[in-house]
C-alpha atoms as a PDB file:
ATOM      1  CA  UNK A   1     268.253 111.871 157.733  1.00  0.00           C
ATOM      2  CA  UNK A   2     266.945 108.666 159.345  1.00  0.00           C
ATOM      3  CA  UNK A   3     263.614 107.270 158.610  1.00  0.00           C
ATOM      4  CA  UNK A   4     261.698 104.817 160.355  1.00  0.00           C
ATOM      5  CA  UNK A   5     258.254 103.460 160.325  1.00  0.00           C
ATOM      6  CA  UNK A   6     255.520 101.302 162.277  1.00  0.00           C
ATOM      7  CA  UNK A   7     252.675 100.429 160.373  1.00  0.00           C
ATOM      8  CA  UNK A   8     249.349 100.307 162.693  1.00  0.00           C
ATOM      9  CA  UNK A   9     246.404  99.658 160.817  1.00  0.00           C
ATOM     10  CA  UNK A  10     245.092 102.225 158.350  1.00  0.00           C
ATOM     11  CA  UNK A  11     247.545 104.775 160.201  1.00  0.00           C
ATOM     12  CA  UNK A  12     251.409 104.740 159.502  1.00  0.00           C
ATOM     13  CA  UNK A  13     253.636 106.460 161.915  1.00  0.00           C
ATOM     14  CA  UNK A  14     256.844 107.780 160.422  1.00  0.00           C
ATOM     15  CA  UNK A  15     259.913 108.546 162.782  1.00  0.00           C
ATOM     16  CA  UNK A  16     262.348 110.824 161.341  1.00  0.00           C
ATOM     17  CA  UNK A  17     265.757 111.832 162.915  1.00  0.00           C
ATOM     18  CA  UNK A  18     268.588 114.235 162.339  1.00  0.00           C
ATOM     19  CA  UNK A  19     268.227 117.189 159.211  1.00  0.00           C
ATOM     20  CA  UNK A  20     265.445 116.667 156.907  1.00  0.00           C
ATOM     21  CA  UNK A  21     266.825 118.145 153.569  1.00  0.00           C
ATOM     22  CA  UNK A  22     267.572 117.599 150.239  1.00  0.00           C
ATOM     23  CA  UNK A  23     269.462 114.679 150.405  1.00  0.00           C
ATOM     24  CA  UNK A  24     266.261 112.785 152.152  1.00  0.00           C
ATOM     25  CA  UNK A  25     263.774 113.283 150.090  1.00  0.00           C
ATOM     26  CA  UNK A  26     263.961 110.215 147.997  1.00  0.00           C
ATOM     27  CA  UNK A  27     264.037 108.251 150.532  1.00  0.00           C
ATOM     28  CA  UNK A  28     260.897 110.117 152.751  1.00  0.00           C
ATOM     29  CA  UNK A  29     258.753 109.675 149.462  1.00  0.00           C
ATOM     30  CA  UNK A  30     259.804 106.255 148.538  1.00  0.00           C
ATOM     31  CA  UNK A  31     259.034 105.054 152.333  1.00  0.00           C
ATOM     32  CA  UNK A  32     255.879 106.941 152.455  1.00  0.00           C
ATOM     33  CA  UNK A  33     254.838 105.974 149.148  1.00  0.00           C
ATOM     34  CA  UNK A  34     255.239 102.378 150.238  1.00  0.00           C
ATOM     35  CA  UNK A  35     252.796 103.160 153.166  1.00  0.00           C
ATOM     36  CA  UNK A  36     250.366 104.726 150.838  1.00  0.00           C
ATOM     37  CA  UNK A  37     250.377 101.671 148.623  1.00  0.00           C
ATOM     38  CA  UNK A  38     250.088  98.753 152.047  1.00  0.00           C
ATOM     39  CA  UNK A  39     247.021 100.685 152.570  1.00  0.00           C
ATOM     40  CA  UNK A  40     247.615 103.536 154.882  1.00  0.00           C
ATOM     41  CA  UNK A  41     245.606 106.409 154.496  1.00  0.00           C
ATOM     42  CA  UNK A  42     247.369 108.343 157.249  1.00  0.00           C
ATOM     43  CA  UNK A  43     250.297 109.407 158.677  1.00  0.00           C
ATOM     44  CA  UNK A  44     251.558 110.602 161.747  1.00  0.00           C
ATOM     45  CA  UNK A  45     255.493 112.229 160.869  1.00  0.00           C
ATOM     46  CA  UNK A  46     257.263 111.961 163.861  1.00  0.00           C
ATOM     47  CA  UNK A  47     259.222 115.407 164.236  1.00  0.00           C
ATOM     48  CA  UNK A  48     260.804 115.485 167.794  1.00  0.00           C
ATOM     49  CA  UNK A  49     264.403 114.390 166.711  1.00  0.00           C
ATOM     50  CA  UNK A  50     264.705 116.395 163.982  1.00  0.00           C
ATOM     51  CA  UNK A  51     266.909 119.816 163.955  1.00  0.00           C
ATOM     52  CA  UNK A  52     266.122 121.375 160.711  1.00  0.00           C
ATOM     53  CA  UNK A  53     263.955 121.198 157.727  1.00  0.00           C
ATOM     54  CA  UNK A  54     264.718 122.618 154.366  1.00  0.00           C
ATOM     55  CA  UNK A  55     262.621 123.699 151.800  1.00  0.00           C
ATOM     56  CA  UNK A  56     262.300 120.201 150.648  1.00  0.00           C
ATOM     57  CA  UNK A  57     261.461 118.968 153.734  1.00  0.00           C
ATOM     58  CA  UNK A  58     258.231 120.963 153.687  1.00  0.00           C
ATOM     59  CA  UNK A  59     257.389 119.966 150.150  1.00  0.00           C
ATOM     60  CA  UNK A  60     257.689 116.253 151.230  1.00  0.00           C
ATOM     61  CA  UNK A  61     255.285 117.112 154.494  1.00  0.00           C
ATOM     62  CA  UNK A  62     252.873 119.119 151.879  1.00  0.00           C
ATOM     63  CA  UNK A  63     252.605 115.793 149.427  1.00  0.00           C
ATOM     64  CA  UNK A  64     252.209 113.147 152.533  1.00  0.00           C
ATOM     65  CA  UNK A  65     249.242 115.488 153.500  1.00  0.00           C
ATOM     66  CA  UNK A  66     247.971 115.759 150.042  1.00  0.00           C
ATOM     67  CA  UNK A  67     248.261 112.276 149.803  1.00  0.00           C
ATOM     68  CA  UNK A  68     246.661 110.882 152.850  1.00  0.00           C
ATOM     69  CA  UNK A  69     243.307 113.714 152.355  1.00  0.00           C
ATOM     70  CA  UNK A  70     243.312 112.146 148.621  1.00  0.00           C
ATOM     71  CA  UNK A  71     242.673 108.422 150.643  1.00  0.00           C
ATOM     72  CA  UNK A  72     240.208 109.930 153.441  1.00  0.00           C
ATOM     73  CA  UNK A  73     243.053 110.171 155.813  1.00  0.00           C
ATOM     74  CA  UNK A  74     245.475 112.949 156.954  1.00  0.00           C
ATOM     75  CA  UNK A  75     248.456 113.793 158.491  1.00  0.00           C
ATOM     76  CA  UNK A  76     249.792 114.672 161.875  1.00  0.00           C
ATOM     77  CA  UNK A  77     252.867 116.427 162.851  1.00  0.00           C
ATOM     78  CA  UNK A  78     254.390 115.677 166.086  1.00  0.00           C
ATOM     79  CA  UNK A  79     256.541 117.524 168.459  1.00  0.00           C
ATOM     80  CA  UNK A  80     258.422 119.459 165.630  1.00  0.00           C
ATOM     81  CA  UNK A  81     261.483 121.301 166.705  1.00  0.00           C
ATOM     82  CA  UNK A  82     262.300 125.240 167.112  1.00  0.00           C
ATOM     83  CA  UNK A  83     263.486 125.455 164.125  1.00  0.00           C
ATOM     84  CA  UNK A  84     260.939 123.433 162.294  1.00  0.00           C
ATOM     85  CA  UNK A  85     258.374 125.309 163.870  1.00  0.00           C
ATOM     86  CA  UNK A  86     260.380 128.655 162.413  1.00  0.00           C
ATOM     87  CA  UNK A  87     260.505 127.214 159.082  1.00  0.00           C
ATOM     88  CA  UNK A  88     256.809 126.499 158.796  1.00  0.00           C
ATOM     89  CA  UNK A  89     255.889 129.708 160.071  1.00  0.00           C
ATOM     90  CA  UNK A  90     258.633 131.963 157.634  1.00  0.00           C
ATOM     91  CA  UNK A  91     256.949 129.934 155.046  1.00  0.00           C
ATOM     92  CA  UNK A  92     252.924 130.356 155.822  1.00  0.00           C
ATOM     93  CA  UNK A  93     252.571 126.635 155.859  1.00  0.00           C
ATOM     94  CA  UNK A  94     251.735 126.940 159.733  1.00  0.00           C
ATOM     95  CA  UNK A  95     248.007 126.466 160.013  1.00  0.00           C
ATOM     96  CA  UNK A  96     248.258 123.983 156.682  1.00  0.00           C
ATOM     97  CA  UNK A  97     249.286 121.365 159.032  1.00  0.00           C
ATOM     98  CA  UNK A  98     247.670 119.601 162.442  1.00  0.00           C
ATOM     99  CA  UNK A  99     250.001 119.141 165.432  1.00  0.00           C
ATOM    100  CA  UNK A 100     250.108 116.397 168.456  1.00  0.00           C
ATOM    101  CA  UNK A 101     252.702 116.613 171.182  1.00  0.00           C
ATOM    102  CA  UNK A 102     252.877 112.986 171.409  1.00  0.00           C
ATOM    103  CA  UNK A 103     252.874 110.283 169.292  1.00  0.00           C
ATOM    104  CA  UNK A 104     250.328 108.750 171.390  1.00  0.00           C
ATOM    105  CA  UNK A 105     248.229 111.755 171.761  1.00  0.00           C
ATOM    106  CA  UNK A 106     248.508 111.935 167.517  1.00  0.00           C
ATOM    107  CA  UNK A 107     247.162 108.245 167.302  1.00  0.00           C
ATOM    108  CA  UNK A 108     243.821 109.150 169.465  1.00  0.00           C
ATOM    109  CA  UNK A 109     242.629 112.265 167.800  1.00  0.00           C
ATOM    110  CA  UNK A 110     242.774 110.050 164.171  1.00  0.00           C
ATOM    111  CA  UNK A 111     240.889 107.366 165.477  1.00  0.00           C
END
């Protein structure tokens, strides 16, 4: 998995690309983490390029939102893949989550 981020303001907006599994997880928290400590308080989790998400992947998306309600924030998910989608909803972590189709449209309902 590939991990990018843009900090604006109080939000931080983390792109993610390819499989989010296993083998990313050290490296989502670590990034996040960092967020959380520059003073984010949310997060919008860019979804749209990625294929599939594990079990760990959905742990990692349960902590960021955990995280960002513990600072007064919270987190959006945006444009999540098929299979994503599938994942969440096999799960019952569906409605646990808020959704934005865009990036953009993300970044207006936190403000």
């Amino acid at each position: 998995m590939k991990i990018s981020c843009e900090q604006h303001g109080d939000i931080a907006l983390v792109i993610a690309s390819g499989d989010f599994a296993h083998d990313g997880e050290d490296q989502f928290r670590r990034t996040v983490g960092e967020r959380f400590t520059q003073g984010s308080r949310s997060v919008i989790l860019d979804l749209a390029n990625v294929a599939n998400a594990d079990s760990t992947a959905l742990e990692c998306m349960l902590w960021t939102s955990e995280e960002a309600t513990a600072r007064g924030g919270s987190l959006r998910l945006v444009a999540p893949q098929d299979n994503v989608r599938e994942a969440l909803r096999l799960t019952r972590l569906t409605e646990r989550f808020e959704y934005a189709e865009s990036v953009e449209l993300a970044a207006r309902s936190m403000r």
